[in-house]
PDB file of N, CA and C in Angstrom:
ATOM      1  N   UNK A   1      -9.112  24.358  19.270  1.00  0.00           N
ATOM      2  CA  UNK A   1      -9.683  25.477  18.533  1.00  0.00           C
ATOM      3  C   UNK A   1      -9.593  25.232  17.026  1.00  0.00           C
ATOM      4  N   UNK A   2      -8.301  24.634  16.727  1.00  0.00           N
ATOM      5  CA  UNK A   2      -8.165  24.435  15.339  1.00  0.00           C
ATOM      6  C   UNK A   2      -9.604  23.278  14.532  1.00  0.00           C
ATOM      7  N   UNK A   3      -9.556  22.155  15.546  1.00  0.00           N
ATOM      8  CA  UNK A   3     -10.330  21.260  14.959  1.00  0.00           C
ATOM      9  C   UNK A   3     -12.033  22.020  14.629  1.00  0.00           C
ATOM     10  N   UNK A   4     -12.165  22.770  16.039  1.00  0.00           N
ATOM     11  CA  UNK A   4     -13.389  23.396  16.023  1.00  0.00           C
ATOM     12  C   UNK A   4     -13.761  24.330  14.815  1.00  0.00           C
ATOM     13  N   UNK A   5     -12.910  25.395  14.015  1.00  0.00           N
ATOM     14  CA  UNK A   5     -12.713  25.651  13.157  1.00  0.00           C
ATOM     15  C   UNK A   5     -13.088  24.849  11.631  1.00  0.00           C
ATOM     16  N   UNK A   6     -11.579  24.085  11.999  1.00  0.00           N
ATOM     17  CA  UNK A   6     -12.233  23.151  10.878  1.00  0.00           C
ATOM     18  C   UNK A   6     -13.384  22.383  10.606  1.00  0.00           C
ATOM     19  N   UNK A   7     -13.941  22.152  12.012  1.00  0.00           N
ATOM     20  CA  UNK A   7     -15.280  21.475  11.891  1.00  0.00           C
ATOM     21  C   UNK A   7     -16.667  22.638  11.447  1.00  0.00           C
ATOM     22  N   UNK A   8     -16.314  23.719  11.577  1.00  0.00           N
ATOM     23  CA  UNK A   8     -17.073  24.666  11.394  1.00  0.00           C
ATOM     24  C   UNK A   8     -17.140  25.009   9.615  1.00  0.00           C
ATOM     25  N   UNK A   9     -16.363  24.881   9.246  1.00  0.00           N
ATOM     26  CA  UNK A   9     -15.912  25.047   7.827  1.00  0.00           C
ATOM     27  C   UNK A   9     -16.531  23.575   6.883  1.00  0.00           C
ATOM     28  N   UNK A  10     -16.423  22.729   7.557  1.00  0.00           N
ATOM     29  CA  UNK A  10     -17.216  21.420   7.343  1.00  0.00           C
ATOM     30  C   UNK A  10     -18.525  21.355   7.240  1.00  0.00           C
ATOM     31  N   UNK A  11     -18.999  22.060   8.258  1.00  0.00           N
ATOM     32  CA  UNK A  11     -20.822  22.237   8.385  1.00  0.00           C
ATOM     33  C   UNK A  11     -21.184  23.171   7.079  1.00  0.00           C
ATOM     34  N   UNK A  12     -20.470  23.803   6.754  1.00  0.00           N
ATOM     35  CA  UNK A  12     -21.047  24.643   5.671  1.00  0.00           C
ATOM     36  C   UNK A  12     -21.343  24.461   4.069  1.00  0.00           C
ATOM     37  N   UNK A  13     -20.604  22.988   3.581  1.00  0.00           N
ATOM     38  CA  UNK A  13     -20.467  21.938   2.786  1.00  0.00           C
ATOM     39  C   UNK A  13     -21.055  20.739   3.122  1.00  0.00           C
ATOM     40  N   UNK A  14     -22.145  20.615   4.148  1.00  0.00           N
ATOM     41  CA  UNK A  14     -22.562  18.918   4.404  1.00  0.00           C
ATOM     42  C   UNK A  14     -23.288  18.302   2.766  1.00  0.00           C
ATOM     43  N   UNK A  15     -23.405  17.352   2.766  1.00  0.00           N
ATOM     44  CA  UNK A  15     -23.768  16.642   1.749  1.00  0.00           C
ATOM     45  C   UNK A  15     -25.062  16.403   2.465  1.00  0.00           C
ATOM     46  N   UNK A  16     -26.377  16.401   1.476  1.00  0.00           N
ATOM     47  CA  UNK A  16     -27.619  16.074   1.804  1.00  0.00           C
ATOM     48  C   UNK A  16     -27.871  14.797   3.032  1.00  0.00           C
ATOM     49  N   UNK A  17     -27.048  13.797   2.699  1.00  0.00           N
ATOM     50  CA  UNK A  17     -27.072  12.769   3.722  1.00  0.00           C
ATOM     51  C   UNK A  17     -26.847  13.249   5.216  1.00  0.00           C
ATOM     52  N   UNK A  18     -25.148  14.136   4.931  1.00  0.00           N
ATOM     53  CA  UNK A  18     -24.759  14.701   6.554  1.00  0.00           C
ATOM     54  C   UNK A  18     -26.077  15.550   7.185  1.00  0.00           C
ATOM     55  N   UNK A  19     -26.737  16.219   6.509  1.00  0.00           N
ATOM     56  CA  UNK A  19     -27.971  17.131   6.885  1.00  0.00           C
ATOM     57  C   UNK A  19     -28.728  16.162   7.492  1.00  0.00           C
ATOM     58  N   UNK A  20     -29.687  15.561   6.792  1.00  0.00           N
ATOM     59  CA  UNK A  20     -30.214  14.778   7.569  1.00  0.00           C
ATOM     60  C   UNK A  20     -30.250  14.225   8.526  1.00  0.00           C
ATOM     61  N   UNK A  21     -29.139  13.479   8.899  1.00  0.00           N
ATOM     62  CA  UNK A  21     -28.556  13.111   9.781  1.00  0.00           C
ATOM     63  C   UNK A  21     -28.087  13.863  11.297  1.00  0.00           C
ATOM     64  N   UNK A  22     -28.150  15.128  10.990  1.00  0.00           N
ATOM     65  CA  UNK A  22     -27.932  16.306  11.836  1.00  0.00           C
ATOM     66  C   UNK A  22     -28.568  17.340  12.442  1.00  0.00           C
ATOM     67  N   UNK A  23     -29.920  17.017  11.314  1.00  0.00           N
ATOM     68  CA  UNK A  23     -31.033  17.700  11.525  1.00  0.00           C
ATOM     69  C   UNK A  23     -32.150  16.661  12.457  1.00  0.00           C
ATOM     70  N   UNK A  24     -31.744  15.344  12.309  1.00  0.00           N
ATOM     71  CA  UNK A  24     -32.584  14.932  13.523  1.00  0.00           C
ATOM     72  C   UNK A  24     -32.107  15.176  15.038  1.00  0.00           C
ATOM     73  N   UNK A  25     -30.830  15.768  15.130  1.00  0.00           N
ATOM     74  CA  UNK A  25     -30.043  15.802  16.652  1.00  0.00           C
ATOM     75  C   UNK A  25     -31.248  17.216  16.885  1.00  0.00           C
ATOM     76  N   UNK A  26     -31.101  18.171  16.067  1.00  0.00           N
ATOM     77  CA  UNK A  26     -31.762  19.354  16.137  1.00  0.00           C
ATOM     78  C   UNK A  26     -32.826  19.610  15.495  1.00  0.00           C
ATOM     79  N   UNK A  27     -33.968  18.846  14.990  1.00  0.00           N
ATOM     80  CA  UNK A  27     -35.190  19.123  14.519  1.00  0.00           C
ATOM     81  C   UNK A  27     -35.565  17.942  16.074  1.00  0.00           C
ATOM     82  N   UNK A  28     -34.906  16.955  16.327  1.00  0.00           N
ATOM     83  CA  UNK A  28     -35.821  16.404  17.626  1.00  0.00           C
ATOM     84  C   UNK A  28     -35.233  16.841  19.364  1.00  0.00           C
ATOM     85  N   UNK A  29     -34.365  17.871  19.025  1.00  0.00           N
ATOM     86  CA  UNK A  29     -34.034  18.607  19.960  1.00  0.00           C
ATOM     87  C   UNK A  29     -33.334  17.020  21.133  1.00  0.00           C
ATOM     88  N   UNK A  30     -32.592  16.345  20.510  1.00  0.00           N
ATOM     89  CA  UNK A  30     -32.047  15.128  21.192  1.00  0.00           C
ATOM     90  C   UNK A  30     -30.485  15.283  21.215  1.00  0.00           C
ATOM     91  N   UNK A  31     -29.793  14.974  22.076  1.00  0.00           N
ATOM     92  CA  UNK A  31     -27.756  15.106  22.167  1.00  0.00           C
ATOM     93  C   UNK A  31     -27.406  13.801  21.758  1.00  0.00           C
ATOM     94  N   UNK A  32     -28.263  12.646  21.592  1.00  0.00           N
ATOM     95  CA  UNK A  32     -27.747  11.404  21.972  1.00  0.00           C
ATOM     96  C   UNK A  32     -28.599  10.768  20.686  1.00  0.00           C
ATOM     97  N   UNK A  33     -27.564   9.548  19.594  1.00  0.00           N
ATOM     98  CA  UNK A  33     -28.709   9.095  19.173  1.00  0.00           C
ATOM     99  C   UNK A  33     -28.127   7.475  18.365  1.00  0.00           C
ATOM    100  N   UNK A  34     -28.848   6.825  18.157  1.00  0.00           N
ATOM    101  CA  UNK A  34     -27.946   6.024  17.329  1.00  0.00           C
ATOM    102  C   UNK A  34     -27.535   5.485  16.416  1.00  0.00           C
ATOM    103  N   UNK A  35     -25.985   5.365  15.653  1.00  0.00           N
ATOM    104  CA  UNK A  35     -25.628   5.378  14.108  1.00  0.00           C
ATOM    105  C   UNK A  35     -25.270   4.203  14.111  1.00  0.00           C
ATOM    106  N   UNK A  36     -24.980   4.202  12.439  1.00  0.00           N
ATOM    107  CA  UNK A  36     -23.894   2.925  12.439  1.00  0.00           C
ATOM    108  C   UNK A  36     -22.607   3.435  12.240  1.00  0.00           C
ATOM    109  N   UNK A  37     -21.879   2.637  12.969  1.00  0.00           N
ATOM    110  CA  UNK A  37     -20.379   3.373  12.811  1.00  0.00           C
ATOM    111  C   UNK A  37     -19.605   3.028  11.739  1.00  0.00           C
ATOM    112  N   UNK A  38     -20.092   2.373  10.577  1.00  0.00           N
ATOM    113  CA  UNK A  38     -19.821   1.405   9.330  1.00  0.00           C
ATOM    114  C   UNK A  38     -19.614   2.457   8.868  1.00  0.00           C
ATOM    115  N   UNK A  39     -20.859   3.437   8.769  1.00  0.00           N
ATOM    116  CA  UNK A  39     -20.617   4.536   7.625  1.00  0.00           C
ATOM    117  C   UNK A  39     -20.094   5.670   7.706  1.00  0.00           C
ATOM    118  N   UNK A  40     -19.905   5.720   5.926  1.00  0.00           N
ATOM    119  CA  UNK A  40     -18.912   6.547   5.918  1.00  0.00           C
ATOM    120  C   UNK A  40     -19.826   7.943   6.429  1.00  0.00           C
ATOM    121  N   UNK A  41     -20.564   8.573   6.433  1.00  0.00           N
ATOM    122  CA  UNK A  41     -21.264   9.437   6.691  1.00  0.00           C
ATOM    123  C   UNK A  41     -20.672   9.437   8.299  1.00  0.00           C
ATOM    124  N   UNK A  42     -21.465   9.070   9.228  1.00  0.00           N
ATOM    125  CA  UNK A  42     -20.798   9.063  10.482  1.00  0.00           C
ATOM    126  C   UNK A  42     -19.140   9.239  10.822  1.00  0.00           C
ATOM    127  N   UNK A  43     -18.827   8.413  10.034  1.00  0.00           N
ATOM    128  CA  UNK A  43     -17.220   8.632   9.925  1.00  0.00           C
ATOM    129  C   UNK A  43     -16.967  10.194   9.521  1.00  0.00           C
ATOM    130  N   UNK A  44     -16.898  10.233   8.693  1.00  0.00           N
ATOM    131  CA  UNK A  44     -16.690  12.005   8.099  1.00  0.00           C
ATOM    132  C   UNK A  44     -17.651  13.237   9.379  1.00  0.00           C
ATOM    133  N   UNK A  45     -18.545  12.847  10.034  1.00  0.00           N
ATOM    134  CA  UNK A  45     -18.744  13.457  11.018  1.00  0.00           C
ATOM    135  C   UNK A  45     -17.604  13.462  12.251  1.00  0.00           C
ATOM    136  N   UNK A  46     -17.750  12.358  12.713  1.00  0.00           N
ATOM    137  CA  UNK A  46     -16.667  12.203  13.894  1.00  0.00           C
ATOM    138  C   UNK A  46     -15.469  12.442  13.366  1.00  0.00           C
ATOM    139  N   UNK A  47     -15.095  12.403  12.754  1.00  0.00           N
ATOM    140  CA  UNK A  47     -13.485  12.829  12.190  1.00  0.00           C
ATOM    141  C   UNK A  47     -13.156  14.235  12.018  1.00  0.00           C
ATOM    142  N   UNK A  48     -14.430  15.096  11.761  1.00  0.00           N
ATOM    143  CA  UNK A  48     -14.688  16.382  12.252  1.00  0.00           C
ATOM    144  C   UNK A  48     -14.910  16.840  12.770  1.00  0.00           C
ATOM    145  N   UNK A  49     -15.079  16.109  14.435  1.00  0.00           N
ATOM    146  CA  UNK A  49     -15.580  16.659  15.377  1.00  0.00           C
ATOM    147  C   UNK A  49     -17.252  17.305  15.936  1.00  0.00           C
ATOM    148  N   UNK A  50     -17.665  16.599  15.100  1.00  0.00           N
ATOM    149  CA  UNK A  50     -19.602  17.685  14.985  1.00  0.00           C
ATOM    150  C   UNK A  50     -19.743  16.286  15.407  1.00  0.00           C
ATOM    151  N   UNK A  51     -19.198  15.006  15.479  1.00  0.00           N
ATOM    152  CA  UNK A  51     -20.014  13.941  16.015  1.00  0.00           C
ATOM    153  C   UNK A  51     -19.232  13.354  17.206  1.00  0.00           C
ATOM    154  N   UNK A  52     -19.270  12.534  18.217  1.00  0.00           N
ATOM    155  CA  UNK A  52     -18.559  11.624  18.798  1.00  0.00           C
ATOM    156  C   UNK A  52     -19.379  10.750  19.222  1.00  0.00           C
ATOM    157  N   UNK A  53     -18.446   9.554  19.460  1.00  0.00           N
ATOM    158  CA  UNK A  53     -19.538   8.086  19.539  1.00  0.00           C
ATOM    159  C   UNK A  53     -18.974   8.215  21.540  1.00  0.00           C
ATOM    160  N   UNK A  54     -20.268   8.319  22.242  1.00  0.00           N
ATOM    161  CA  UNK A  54     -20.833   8.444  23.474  1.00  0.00           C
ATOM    162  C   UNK A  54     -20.398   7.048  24.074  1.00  0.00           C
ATOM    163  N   UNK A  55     -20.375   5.955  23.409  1.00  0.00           N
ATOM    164  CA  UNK A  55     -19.882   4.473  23.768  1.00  0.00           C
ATOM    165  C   UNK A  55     -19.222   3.613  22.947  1.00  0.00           C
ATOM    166  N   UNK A  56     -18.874   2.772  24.067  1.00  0.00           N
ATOM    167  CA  UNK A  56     -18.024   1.498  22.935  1.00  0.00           C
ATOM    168  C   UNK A  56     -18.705   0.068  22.881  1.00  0.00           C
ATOM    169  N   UNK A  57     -20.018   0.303  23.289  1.00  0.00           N
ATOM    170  CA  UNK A  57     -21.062  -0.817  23.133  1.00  0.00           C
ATOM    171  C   UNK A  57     -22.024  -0.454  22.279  1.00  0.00           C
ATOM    172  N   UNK A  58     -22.010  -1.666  21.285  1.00  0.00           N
ATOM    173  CA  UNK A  58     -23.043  -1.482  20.170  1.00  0.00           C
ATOM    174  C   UNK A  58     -24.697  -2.047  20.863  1.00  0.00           C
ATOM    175  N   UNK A  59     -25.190  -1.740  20.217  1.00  0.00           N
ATOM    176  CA  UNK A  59     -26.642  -2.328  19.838  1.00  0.00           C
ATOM    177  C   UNK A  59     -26.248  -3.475  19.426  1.00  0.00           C
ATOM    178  N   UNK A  60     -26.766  -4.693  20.797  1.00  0.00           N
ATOM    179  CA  UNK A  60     -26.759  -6.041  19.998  1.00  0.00           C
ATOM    180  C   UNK A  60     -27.413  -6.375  18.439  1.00  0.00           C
ATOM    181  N   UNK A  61     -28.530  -5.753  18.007  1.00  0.00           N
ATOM    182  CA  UNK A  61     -29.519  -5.879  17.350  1.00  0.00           C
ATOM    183  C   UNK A  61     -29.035  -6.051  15.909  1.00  0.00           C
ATOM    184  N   UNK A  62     -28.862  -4.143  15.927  1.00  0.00           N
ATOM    185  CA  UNK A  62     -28.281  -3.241  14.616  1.00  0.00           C
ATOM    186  C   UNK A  62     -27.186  -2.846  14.735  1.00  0.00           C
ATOM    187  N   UNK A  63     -26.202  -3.402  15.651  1.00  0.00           N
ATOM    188  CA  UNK A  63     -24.753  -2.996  15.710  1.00  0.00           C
ATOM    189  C   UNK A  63     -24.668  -1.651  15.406  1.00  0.00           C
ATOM    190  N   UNK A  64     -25.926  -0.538  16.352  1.00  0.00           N
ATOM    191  CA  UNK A  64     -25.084   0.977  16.191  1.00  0.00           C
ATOM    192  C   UNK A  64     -24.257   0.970  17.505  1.00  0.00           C
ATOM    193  N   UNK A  65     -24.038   2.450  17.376  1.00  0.00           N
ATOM    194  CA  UNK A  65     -23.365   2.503  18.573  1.00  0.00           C
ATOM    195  C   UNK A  65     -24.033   4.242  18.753  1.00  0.00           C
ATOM    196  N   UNK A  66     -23.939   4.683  19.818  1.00  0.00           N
ATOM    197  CA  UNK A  66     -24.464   6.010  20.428  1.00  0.00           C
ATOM    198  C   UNK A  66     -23.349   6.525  20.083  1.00  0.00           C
ATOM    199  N   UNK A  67     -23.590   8.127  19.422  1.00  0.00           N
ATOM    200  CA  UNK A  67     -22.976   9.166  19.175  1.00  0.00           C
ATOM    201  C   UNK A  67     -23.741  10.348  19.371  1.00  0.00           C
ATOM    202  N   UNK A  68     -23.342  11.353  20.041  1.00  0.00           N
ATOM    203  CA  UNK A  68     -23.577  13.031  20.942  1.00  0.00           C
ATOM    204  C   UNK A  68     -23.400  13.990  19.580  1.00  0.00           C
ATOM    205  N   UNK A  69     -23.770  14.764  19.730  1.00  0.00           N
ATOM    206  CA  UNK A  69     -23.662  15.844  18.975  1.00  0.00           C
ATOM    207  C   UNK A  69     -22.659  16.743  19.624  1.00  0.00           C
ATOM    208  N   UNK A  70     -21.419  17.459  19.277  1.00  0.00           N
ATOM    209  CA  UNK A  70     -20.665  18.339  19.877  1.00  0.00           C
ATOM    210  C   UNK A  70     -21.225  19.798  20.389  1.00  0.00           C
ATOM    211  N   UNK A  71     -21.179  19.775  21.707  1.00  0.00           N
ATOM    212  CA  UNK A  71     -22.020  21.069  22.008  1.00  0.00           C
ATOM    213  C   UNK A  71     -21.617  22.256  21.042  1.00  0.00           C
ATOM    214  N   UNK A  72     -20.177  22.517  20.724  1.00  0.00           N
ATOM    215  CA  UNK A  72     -20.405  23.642  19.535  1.00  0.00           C
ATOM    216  C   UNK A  72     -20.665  23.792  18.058  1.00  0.00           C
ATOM    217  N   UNK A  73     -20.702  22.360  17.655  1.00  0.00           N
ATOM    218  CA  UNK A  73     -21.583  22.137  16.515  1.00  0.00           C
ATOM    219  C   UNK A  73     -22.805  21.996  16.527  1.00  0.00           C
ATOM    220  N   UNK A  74     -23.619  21.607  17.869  1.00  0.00           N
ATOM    221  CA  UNK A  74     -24.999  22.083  18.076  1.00  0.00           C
ATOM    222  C   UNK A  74     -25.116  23.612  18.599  1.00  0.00           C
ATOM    223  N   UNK A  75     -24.743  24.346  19.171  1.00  0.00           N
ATOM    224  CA  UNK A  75     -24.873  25.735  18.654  1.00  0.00           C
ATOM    225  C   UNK A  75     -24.592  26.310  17.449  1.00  0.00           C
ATOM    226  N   UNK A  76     -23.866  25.942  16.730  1.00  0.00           N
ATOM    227  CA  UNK A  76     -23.020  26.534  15.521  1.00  0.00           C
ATOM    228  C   UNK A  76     -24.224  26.229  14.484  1.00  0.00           C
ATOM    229  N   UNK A  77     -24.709  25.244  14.421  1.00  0.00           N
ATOM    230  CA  UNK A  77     -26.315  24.889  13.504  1.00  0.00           C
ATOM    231  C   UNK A  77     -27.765  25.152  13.976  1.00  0.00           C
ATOM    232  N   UNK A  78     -27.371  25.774  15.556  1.00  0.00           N
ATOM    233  CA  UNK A  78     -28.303  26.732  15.569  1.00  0.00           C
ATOM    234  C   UNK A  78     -28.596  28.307  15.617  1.00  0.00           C
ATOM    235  N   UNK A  79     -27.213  28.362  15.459  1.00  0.00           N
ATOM    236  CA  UNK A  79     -27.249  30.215  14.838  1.00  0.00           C
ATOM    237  C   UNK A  79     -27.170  30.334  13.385  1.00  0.00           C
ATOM    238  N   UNK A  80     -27.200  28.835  13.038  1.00  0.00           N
ATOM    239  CA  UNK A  80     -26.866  29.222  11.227  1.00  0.00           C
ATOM    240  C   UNK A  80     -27.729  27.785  10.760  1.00  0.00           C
ATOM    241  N   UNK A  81     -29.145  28.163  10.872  1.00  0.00           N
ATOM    242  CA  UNK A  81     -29.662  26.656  11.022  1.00  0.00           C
ATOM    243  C   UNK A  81     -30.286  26.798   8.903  1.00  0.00           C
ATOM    244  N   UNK A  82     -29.886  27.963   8.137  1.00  0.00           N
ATOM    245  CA  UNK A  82     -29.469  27.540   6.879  1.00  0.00           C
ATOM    246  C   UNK A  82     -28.437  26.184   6.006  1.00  0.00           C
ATOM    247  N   UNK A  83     -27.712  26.261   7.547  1.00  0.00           N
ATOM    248  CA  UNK A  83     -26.403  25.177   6.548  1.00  0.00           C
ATOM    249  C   UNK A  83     -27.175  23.857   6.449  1.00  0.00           C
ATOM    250  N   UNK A  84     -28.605  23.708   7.130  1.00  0.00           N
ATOM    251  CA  UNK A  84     -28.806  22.291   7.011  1.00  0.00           C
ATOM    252  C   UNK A  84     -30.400  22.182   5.790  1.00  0.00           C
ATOM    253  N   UNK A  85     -30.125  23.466   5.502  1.00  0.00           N
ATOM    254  CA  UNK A  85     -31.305  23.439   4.289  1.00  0.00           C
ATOM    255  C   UNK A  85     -30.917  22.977   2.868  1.00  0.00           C
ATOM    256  N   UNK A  86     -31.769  22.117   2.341  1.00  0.00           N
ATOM    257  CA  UNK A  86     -31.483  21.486   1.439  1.00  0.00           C
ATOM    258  C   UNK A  86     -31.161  22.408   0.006  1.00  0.00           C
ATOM    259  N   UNK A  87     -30.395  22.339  -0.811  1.00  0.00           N
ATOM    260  CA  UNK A  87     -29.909  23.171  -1.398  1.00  0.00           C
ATOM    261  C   UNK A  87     -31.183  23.255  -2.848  1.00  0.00           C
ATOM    262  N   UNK A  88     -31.392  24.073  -3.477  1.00  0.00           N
ATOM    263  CA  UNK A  88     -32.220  23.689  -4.854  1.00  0.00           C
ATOM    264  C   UNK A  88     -31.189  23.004  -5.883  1.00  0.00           C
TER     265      UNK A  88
END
């Protein structure tokens, strides 16, 4: 509960990059997708819980790896689908 919290408190501060990035799970209505786990962006997601990496096999290619969207951070950005609007 705590992390969920804190991850909730997180969504409300994303940095233009985290948006993006979050808004394709939920502008393409997809759970599953794939990052690089290099970055720090991804990192600061999963460490908050709004991301987790789905596997431990990369993409031979582009060395991502699949990461899910947390089912209550995909509800939580869709009852408050402001936090992912770009700020003026």
């Amino acid at each position: 509960a705590a992390v969920i919290e804190g991850g909730k408190e997180y969504l409300k501060n994303l940095t233009s990059d985290e948006k993006r990035i979050l808004m394709e799970y939920i502008g393409n209505n997809v759970r599953v997708r794939q990052l690089d786990a290099r970055s720090g962006i991804t990192h600061m997601l999963e460490v908050h819980g709004i991301l987790v990496r789905a596997s431990n096999i990369a993409h031979p290619v582009f060395l991502t790896f699949a990461y899910s969207i947390s089912e209550w951070a995909l509800e939580f950005l869709k009852e408050n689908p402001n936090l992912l609007m770009r700020r003026p």
